[in-house]
C-alpha atoms as a PDB file:
ATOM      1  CA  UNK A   1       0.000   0.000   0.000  1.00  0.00           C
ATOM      2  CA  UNK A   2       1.754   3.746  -0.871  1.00  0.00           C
ATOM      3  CA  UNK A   3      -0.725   6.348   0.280  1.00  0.00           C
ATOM      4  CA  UNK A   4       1.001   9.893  -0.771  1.00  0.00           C
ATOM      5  CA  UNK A   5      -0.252  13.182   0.852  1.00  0.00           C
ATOM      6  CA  UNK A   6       0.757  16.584  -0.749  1.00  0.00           C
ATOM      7  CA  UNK A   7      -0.265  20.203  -1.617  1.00  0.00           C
ATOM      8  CA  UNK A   8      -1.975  21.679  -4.384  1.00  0.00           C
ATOM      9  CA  UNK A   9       0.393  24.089  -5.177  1.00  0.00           C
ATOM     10  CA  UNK A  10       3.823  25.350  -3.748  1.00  0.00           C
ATOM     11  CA  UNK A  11       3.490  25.367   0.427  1.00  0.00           C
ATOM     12  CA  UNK A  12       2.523  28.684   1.355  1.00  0.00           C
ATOM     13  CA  UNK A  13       5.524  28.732   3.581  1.00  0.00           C
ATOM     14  CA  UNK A  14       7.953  27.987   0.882  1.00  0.00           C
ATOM     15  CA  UNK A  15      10.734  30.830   1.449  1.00  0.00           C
ATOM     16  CA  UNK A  16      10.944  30.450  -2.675  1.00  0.00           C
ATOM     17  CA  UNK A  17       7.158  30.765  -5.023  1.00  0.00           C
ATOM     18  CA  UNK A  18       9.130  28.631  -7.956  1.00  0.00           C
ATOM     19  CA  UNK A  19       7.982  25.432  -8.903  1.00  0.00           C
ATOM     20  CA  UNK A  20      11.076  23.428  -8.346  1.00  0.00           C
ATOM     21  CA  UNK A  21      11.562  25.389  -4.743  1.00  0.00           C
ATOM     22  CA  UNK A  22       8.071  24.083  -4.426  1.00  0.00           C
ATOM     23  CA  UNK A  23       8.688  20.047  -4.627  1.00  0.00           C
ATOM     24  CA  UNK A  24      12.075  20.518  -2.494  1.00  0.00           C
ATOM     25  CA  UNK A  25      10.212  21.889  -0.127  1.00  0.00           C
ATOM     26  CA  UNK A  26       7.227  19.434   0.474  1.00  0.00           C
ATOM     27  CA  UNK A  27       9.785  16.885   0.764  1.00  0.00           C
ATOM     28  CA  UNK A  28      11.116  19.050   3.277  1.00  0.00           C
ATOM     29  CA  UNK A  29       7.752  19.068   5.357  1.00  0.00           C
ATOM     30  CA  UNK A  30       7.769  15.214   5.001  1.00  0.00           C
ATOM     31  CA  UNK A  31       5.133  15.029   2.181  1.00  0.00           C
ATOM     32  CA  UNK A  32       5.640  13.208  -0.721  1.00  0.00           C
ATOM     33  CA  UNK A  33       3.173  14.481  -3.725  1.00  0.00           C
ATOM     34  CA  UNK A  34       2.404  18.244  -5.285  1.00  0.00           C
ATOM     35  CA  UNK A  35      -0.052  19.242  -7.759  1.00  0.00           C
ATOM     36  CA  UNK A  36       1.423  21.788 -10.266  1.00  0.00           C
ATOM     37  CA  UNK A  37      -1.648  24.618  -9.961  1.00  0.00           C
ATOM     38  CA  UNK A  38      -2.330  25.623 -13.347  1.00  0.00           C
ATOM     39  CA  UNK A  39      -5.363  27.878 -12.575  1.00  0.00           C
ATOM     40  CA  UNK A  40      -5.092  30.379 -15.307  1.00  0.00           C
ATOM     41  CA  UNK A  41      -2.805  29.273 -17.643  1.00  0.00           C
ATOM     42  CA  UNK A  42      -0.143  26.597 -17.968  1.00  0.00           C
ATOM     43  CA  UNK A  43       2.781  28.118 -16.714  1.00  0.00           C
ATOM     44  CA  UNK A  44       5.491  25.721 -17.145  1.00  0.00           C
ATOM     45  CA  UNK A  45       7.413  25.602 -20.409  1.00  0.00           C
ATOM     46  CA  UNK A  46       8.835  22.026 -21.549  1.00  0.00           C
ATOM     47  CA  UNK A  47      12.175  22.478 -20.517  1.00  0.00           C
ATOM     48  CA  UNK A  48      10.737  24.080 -16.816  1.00  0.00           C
ATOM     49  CA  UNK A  49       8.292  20.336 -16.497  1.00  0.00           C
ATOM     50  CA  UNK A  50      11.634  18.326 -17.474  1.00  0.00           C
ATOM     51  CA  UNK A  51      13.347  19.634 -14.088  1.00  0.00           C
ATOM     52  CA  UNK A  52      10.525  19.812 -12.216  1.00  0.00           C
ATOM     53  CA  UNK A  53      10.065  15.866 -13.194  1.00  0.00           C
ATOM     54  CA  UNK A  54      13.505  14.945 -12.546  1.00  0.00           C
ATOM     55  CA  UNK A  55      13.403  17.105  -8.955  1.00  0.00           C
ATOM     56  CA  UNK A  56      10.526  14.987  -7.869  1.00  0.00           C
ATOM     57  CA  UNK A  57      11.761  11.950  -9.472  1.00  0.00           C
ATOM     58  CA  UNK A  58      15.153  12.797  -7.093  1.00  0.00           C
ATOM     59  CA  UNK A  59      12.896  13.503  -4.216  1.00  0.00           C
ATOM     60  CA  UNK A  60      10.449  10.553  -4.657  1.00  0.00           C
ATOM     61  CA  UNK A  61       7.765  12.977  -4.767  1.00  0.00           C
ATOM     62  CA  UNK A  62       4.556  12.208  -6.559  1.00  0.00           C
ATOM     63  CA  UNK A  63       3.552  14.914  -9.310  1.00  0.00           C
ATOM     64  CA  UNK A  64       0.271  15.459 -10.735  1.00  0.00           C
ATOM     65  CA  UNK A  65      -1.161  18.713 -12.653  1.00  0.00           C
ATOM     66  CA  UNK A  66      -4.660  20.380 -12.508  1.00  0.00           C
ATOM     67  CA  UNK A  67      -5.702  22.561 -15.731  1.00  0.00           C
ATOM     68  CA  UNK A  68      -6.798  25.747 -16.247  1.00  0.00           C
ATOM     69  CA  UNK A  69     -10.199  26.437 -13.693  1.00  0.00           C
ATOM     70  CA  UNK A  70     -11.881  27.962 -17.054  1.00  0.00           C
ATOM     71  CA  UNK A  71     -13.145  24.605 -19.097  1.00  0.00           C
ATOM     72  CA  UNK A  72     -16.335  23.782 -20.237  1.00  0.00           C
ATOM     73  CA  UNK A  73     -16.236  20.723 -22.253  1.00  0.00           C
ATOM     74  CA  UNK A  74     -20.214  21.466 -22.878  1.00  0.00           C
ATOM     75  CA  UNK A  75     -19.870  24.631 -24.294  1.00  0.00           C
ATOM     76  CA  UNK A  76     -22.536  25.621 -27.762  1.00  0.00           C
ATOM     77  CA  UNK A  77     -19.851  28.016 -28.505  1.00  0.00           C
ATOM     78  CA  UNK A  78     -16.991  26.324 -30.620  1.00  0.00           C
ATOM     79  CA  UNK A  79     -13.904  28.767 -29.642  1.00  0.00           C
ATOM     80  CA  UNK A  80     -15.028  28.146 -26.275  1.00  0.00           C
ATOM     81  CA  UNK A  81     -15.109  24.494 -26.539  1.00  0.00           C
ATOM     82  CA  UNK A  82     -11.823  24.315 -29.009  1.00  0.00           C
ATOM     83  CA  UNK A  83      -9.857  26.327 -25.993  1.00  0.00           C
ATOM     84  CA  UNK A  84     -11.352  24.245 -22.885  1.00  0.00           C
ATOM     85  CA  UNK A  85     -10.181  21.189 -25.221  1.00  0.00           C
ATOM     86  CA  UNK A  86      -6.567  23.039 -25.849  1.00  0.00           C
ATOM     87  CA  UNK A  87      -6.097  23.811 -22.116  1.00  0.00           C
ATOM     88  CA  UNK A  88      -6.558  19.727 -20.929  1.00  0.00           C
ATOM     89  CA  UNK A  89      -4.293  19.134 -23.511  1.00  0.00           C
ATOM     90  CA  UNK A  90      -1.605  21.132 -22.674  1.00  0.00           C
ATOM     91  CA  UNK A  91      -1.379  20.794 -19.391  1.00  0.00           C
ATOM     92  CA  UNK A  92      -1.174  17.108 -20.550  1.00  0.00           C
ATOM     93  CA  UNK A  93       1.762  17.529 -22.477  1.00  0.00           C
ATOM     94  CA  UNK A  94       3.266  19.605 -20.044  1.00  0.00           C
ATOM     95  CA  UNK A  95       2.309  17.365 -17.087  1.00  0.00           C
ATOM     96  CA  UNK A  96       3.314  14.274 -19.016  1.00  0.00           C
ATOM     97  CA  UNK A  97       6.912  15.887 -19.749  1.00  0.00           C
ATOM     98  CA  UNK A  98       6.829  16.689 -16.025  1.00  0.00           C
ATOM     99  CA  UNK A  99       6.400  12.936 -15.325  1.00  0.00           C
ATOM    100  CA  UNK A 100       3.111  13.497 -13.494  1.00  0.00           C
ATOM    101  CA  UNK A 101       0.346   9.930 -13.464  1.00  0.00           C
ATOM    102  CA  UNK A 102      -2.647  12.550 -13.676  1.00  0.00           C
ATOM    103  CA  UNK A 103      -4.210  15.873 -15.515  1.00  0.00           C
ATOM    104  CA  UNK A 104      -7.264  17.059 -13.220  1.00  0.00           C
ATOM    105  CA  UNK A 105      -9.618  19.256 -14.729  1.00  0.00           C
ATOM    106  CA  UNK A 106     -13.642  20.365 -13.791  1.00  0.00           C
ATOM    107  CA  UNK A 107     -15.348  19.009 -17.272  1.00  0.00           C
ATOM    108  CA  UNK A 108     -18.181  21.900 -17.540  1.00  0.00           C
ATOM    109  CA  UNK A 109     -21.608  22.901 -17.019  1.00  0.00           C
ATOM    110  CA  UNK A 110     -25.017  21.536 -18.205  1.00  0.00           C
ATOM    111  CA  UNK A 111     -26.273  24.807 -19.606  1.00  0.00           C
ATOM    112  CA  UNK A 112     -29.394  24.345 -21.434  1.00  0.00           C
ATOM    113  CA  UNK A 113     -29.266  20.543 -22.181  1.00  0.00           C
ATOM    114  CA  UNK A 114     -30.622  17.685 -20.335  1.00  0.00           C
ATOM    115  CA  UNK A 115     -27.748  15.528 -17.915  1.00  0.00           C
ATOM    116  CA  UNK A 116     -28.199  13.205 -20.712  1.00  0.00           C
ATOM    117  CA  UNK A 117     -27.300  15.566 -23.571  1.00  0.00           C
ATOM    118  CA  UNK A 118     -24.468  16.867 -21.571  1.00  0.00           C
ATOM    119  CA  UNK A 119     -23.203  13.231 -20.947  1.00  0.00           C
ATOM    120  CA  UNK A 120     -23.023  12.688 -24.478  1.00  0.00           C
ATOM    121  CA  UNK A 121     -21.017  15.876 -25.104  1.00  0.00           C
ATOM    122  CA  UNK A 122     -18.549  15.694 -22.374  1.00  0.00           C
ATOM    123  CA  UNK A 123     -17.610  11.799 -23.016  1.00  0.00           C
ATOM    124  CA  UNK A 124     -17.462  12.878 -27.228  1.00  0.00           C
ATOM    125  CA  UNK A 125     -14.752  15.362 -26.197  1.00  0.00           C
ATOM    126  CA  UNK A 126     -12.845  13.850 -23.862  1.00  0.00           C
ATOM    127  CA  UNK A 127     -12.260  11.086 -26.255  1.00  0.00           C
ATOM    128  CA  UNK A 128     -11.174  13.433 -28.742  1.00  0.00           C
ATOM    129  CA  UNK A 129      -8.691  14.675 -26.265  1.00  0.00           C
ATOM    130  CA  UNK A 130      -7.632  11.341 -25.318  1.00  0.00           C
ATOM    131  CA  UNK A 131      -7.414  10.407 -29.152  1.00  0.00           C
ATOM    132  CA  UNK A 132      -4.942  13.726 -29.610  1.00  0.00           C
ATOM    133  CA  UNK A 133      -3.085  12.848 -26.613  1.00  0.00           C
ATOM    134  CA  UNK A 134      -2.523   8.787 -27.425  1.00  0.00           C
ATOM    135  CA  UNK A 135      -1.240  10.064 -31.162  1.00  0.00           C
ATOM    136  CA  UNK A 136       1.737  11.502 -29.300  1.00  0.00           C
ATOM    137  CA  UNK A 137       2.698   8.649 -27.350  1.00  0.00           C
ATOM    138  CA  UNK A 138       0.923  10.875 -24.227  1.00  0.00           C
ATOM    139  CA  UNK A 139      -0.478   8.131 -21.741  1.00  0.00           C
ATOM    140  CA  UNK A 140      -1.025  10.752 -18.748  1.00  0.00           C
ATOM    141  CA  UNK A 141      -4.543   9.975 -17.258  1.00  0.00           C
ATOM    142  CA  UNK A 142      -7.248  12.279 -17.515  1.00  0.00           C
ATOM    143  CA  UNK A 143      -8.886  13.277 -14.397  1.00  0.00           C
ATOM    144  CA  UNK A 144     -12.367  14.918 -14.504  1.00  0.00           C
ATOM    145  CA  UNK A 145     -13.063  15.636 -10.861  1.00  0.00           C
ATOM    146  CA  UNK A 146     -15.760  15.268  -8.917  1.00  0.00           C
ATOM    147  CA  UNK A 147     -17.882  19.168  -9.025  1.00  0.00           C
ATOM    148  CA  UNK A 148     -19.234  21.159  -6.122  1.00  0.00           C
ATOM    149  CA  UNK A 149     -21.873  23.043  -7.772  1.00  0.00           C
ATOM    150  CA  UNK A 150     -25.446  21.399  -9.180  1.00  0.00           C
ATOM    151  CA  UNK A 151     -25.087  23.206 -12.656  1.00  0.00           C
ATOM    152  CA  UNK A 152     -21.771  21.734 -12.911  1.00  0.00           C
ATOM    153  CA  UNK A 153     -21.742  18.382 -14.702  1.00  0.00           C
ATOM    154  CA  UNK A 154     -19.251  16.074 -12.416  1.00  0.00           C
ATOM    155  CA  UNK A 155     -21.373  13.389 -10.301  1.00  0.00           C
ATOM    156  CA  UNK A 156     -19.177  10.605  -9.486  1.00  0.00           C
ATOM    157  CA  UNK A 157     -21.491   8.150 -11.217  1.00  0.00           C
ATOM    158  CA  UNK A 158     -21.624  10.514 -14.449  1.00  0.00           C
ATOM    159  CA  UNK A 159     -17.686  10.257 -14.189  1.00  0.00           C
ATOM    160  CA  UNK A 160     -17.335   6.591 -13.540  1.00  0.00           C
ATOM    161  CA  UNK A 161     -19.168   6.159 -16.637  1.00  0.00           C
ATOM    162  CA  UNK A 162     -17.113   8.383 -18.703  1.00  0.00           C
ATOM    163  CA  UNK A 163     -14.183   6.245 -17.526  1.00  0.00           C
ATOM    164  CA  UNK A 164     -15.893   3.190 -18.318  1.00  0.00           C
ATOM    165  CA  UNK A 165     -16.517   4.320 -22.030  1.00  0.00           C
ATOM    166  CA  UNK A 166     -13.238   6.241 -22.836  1.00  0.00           C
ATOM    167  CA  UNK A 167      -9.881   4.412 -21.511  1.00  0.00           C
ATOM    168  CA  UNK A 168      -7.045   6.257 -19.842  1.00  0.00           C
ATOM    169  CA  UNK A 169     -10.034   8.303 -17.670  1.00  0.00           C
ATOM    170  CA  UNK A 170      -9.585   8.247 -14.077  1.00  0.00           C
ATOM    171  CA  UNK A 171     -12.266   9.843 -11.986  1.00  0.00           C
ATOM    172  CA  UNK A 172     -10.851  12.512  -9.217  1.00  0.00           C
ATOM    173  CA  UNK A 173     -12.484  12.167  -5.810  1.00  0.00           C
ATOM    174  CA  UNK A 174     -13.137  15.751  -4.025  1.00  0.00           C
ATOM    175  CA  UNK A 175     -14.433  14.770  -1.178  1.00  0.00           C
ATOM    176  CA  UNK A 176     -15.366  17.887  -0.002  1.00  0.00           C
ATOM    177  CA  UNK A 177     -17.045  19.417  -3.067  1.00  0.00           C
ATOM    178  CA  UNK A 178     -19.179  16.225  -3.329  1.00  0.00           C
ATOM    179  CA  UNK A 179     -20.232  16.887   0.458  1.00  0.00           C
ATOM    180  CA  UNK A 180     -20.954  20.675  -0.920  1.00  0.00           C
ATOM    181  CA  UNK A 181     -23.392  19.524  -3.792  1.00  0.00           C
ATOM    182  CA  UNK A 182     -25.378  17.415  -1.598  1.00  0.00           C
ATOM    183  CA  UNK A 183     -26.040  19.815   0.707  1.00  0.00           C
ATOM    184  CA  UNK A 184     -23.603  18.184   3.252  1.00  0.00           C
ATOM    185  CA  UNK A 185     -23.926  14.725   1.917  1.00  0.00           C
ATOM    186  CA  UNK A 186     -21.088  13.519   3.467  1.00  0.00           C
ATOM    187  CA  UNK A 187     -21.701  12.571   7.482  1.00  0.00           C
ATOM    188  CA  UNK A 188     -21.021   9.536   8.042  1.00  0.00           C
ATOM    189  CA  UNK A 189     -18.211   6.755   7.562  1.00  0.00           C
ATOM    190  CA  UNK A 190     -20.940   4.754   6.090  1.00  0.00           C
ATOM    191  CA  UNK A 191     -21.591   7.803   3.458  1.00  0.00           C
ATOM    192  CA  UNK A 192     -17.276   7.907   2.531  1.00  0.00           C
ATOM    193  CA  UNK A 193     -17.590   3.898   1.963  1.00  0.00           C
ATOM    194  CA  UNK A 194     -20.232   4.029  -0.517  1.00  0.00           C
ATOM    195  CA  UNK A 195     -17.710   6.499  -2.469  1.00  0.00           C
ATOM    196  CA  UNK A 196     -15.007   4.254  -2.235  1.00  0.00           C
ATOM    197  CA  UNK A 197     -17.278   1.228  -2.751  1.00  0.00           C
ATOM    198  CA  UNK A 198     -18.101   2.594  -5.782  1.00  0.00           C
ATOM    199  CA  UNK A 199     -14.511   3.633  -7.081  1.00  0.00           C
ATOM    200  CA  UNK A 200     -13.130   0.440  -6.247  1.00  0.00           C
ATOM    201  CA  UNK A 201     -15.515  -1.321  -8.291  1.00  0.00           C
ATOM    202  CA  UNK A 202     -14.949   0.490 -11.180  1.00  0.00           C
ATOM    203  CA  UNK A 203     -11.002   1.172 -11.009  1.00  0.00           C
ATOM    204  CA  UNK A 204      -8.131  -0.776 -10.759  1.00  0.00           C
ATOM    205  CA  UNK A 205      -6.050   2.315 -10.821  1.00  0.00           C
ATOM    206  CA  UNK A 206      -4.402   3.993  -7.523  1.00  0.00           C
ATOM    207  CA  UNK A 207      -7.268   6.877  -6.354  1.00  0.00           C
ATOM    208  CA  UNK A 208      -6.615  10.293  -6.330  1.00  0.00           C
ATOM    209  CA  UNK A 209      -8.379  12.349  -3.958  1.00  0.00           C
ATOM    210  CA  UNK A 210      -8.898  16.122  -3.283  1.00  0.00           C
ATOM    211  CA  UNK A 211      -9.373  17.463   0.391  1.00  0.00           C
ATOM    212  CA  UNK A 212     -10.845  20.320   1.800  1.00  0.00           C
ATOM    213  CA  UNK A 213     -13.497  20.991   3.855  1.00  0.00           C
ATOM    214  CA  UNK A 214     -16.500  23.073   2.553  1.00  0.00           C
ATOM    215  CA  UNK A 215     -18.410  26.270   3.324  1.00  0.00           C
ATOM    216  CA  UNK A 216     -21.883  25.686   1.158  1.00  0.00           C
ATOM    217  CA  UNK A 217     -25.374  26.574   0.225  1.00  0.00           C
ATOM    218  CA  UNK A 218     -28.143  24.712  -1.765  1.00  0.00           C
ATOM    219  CA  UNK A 219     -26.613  25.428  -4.720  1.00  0.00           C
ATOM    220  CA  UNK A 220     -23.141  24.057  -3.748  1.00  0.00           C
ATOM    221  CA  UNK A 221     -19.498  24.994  -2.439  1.00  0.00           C
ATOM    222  CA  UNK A 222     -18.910  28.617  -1.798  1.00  0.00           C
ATOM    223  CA  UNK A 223     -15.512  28.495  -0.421  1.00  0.00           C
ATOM    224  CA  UNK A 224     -12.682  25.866   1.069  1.00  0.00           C
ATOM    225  CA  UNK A 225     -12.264  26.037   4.532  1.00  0.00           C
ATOM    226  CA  UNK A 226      -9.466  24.409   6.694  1.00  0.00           C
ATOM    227  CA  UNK A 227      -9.812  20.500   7.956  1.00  0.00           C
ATOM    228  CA  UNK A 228     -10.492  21.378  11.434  1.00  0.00           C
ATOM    229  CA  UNK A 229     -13.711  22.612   9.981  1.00  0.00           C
ATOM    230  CA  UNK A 230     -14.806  19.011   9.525  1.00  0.00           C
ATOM    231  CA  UNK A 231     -17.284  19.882   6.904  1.00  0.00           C
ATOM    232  CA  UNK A 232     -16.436  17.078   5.804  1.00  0.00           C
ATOM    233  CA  UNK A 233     -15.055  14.827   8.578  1.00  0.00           C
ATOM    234  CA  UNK A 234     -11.854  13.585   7.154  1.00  0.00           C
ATOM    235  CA  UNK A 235     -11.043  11.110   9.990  1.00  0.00           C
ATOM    236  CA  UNK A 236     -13.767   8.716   8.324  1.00  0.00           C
ATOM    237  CA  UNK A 237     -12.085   9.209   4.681  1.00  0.00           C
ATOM    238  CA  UNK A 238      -8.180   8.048   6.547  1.00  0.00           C
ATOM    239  CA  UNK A 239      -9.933   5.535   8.517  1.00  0.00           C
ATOM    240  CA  UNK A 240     -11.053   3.334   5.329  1.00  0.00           C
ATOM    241  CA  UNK A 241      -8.350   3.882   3.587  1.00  0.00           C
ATOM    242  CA  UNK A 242      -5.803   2.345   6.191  1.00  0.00           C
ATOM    243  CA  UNK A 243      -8.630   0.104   6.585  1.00  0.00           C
ATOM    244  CA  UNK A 244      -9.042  -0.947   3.349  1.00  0.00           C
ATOM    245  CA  UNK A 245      -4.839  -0.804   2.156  1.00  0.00           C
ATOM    246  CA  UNK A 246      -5.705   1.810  -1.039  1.00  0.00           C
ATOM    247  CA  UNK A 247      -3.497   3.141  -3.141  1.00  0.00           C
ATOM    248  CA  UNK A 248      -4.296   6.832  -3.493  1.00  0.00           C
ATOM    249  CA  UNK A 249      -2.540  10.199  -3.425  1.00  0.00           C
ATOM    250  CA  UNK A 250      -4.140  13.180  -1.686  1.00  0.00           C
ATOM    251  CA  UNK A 251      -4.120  16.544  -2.252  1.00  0.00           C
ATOM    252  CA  UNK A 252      -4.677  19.170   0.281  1.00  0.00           C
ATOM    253  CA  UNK A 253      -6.374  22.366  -1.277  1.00  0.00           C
ATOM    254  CA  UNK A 254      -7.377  23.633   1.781  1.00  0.00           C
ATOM    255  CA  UNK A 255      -6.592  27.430   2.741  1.00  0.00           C
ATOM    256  CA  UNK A 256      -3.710  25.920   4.787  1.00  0.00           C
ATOM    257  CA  UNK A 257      -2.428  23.790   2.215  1.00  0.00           C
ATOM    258  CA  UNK A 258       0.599  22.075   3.502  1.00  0.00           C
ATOM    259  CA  UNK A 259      -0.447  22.549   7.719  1.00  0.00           C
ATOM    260  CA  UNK A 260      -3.587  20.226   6.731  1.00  0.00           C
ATOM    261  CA  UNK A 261      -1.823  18.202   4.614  1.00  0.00           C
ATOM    262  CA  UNK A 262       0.220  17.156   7.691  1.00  0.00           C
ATOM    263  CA  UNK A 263      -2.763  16.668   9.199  1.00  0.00           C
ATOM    264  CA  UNK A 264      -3.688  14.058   7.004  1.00  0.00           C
ATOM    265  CA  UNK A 265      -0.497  12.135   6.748  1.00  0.00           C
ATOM    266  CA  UNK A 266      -0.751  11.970  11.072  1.00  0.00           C
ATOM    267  CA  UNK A 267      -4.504  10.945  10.573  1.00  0.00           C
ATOM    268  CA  UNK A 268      -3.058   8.240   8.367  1.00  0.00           C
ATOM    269  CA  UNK A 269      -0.095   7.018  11.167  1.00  0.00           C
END
């Protein structure tokens, strides 16, 4: 069993805000996986992901990349759609040259078509971007994540069926925008089981998991908040996974990224 616990980003008490400063540092904290944050655009050039890969490779620290926040794989306006689709695939490329397992991205909205239409669309281009990326030899996983928001398409059963259609899709657990979306869904160890019930019956693949807890309303998440929040209750989610021996990385992307993130690997001791 390797479960790795990191940051979504460079520590916010990295002395340095570089990417490479970034993985020396977690390993420095005694965490062991970083997701490169590209929120607005993808920041890293090739020859920047080639020494960030090799750092963590060094460092036996686990890499993994999150693309652009604006993506809407459901869009009715093509330049819209054509750019979500460029953004997923290069943070691929860059993530792949980077040596990270997984590309997380939000897939998009439902808009004015039924979950059914939207299903359709979202699976159609996410093969096309797995087609583009196989072409090249690319065999980085594509992550949709799980979404916080009811317009936003993202259920973990709409995602474990996009991964059961298109291969090389790995479904991203946020735990605590999936407690946002159902209203605080998330109460019980018996509610975190059925999740992982339901992952481990449709993936062989290590998990990869998103933490936060949750400020929400009816209509979803509204902000992160720190652990000790317990909106969700993370001590169920570390419980069944020593429990249970999985494979998984997790991400902290909490306000205090790397302090919770030590949290979680000492919830996991």
């Amino acid at each position: 069993m390797m479960i790795r616990v990191g940051t979504a980003g460079v520590p916010l008490s990295s002395p340095e805000r570089d990417t490479l400063s970034g993985i020396k540092f977690v390993r420095e904290l005694g965490l062991d996986a970083m997701e490169l944050e590209f929120v607005r655009s993808v920041y890293l050039n090739e020859e920047g992901a080639k020494k960030a890969g090799n750092t963590a490779k060094e460092l036996d620290v686990r890499l993994s990349v999150h693309a652009p926040y604006y993506i809407n794989l459901n869009s009715e306006e093509d330049d819209k759609l054509e750019a979500s689709k460029e953004r997923i695939i290069q943070s691929a490329r860059i993530g792949e040259k980077a040596g990270a397992m997984i590309v997380v991205f939000h897939p998009g909205y439902y808009g004015k078509k039924t979950k059914e239409e939207t299903m359709e669309a979202i699976m159609q281009q996410t093969r096309e971007i797995r087609e583009t990326l196989n072409k090249e030899g690319n065999k980085i996983l594509l992550g949709p994540e799980t979404t916080g928001k009811v317009k936003q398409f993202g259920t973990l059963e709409e995602l474990i069926e996009v991964a059961k259609k298109v291969k090389g899709v790995q479904p991203v657990v946020d735990f605590g925008h999936m407690h946002a979306r159902y209203n605080g869904g998330l109460r019980t160890k018996a509610d975190f089981e059925r999740v992982f019930d339901k992952m481990q019956a449709s993936s062989g693949k290590p998990m990869h998991i998103h933490a936060a807890c949750i400020e929400y309303s009816e209509k979803g998440e509204l902000r992160h908040l720190p652990i000790e929040a317990k909106e969700p209750d993370y001590h169920h989610m570390t419980d069944i996974l020593k429990e249970r021996r999985i494979d998984c990385t997790i991400i902290s992307e909490s306000p205090n990224i790397e302090a919770d993130a030590l949290k979680i690997k000492k919830m996991l001791s």
